[in-house]
N, C-alpha and C. Protein backbone atom coordinates (compact mmCIF):
# COMPACT_ATOMS: atom_id res chain seq x y z
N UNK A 1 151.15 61.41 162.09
CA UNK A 1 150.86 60.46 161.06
C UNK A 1 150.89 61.13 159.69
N UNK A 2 150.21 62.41 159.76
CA UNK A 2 150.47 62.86 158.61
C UNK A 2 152.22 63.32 158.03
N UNK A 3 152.58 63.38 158.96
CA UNK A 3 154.34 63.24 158.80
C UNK A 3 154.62 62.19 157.78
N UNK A 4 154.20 61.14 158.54
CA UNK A 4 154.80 59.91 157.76
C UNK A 4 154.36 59.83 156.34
N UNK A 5 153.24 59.85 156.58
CA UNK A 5 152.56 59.96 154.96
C UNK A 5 153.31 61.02 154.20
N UNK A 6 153.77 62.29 154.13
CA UNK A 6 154.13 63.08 153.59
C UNK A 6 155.78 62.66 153.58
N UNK A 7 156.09 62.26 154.35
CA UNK A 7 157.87 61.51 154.13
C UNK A 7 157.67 60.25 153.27
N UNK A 8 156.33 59.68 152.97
CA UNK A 8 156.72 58.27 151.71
C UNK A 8 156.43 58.69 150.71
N UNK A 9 155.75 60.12 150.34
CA UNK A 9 154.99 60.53 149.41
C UNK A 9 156.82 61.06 148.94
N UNK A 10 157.43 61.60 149.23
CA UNK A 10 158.73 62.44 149.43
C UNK A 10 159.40 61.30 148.61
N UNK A 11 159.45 60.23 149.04
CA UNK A 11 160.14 58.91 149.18
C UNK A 11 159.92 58.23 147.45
N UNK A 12 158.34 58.74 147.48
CA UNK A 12 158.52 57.93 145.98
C UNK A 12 158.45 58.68 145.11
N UNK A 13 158.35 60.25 145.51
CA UNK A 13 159.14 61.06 143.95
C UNK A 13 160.18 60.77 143.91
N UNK A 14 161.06 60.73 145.13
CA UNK A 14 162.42 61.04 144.57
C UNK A 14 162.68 59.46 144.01
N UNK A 15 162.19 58.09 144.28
CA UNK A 15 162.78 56.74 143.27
C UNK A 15 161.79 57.06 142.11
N UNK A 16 160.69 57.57 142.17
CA UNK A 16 160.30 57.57 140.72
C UNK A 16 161.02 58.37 139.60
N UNK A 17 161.54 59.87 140.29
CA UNK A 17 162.70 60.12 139.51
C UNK A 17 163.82 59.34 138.99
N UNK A 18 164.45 58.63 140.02
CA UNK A 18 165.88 57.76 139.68
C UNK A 18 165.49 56.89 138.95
N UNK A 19 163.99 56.14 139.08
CA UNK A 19 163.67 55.43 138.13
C UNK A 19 163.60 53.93 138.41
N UNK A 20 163.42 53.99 139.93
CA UNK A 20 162.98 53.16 140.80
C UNK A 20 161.46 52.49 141.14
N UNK A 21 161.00 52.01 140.39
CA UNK A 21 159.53 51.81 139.73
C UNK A 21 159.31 50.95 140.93
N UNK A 22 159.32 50.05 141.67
CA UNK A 22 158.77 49.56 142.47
C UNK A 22 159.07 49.93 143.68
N UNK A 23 160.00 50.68 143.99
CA UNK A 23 160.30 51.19 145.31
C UNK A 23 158.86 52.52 145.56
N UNK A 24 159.07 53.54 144.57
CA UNK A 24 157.99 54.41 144.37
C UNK A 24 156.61 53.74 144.69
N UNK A 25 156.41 52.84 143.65
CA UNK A 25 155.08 52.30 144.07
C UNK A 25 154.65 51.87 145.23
N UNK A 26 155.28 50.84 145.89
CA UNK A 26 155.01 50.60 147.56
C UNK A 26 154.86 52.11 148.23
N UNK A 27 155.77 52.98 147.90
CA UNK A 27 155.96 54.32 149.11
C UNK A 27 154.95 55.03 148.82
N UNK A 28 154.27 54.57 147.45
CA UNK A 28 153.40 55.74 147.39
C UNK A 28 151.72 54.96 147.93
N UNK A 29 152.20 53.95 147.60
CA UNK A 29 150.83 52.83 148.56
C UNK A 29 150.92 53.33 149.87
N UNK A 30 152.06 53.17 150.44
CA UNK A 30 151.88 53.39 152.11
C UNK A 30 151.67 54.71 152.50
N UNK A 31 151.99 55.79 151.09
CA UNK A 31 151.41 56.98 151.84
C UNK A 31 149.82 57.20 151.71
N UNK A 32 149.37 56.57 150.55
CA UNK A 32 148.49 57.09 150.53
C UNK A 32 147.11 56.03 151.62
N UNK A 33 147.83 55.23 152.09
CA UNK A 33 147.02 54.73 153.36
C UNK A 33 147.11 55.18 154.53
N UNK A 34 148.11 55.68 154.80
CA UNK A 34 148.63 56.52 155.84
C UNK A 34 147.71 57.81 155.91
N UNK A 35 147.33 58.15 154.80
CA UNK A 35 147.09 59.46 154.53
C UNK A 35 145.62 59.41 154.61
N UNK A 36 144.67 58.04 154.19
CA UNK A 36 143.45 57.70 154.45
C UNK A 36 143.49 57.52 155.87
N UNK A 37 144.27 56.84 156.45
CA UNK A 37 144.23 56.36 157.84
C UNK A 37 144.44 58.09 158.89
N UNK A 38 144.85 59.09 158.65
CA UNK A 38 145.39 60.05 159.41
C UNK A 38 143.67 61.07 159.01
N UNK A 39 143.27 60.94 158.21
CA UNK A 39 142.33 62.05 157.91
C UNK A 39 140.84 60.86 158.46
N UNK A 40 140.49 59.84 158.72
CA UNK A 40 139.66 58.80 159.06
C UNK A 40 139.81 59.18 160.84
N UNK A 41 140.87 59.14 161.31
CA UNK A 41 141.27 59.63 162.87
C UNK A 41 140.79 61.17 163.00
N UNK A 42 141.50 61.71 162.25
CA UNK A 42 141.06 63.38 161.98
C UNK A 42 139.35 63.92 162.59
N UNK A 43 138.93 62.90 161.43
CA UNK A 43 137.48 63.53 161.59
C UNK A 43 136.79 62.74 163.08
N UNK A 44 136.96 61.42 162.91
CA UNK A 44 136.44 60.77 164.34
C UNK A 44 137.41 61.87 165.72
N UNK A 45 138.39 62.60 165.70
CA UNK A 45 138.49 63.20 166.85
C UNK A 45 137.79 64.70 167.27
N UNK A 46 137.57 65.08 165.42
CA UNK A 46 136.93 66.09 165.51
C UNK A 46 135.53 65.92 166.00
N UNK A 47 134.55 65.07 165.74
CA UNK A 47 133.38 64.49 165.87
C UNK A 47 133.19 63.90 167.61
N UNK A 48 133.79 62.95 168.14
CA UNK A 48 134.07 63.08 169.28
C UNK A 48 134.53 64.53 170.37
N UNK A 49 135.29 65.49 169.81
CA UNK A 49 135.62 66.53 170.15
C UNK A 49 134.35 67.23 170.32
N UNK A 50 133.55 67.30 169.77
CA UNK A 50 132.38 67.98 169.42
C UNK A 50 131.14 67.65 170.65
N UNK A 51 130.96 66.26 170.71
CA UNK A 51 130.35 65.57 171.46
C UNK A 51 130.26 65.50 172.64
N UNK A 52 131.62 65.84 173.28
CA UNK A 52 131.87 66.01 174.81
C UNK A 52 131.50 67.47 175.43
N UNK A 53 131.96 68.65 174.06
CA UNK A 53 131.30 70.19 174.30
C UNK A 53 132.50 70.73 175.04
N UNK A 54 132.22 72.05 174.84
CA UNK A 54 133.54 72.67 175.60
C UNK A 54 133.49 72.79 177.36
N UNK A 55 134.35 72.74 177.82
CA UNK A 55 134.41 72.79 179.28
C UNK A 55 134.82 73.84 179.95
């Protein structure tokens, strides 16, 4: 997931360069939910991880 996020983040430098103002903006919306959504999983697996203890 964090892939993806880091490929729209990719996505809207390069139209904000060309000068693609609304393409950028969506890509950079979806990364940066992507990017809330991947670090929100992150910690709940770390936290669960924790909980079960090592085996």
């Amino acid at each position: 997931m964090l892939s993806w996020a880091i490929t729209f983040l990719i996505i809207a430098i390069i139209a904000g360069v060309l000068g693609f103002g609304g393409i950028a903006g969506t890509a950079t919306g979806i990364a940066k939910i992507l990017f809330i959504l991947f670090l929100v999983l992150f910690v709940a697996s770390f936290i669960f991880g924790r909980m079960r203890g090592p085996r």
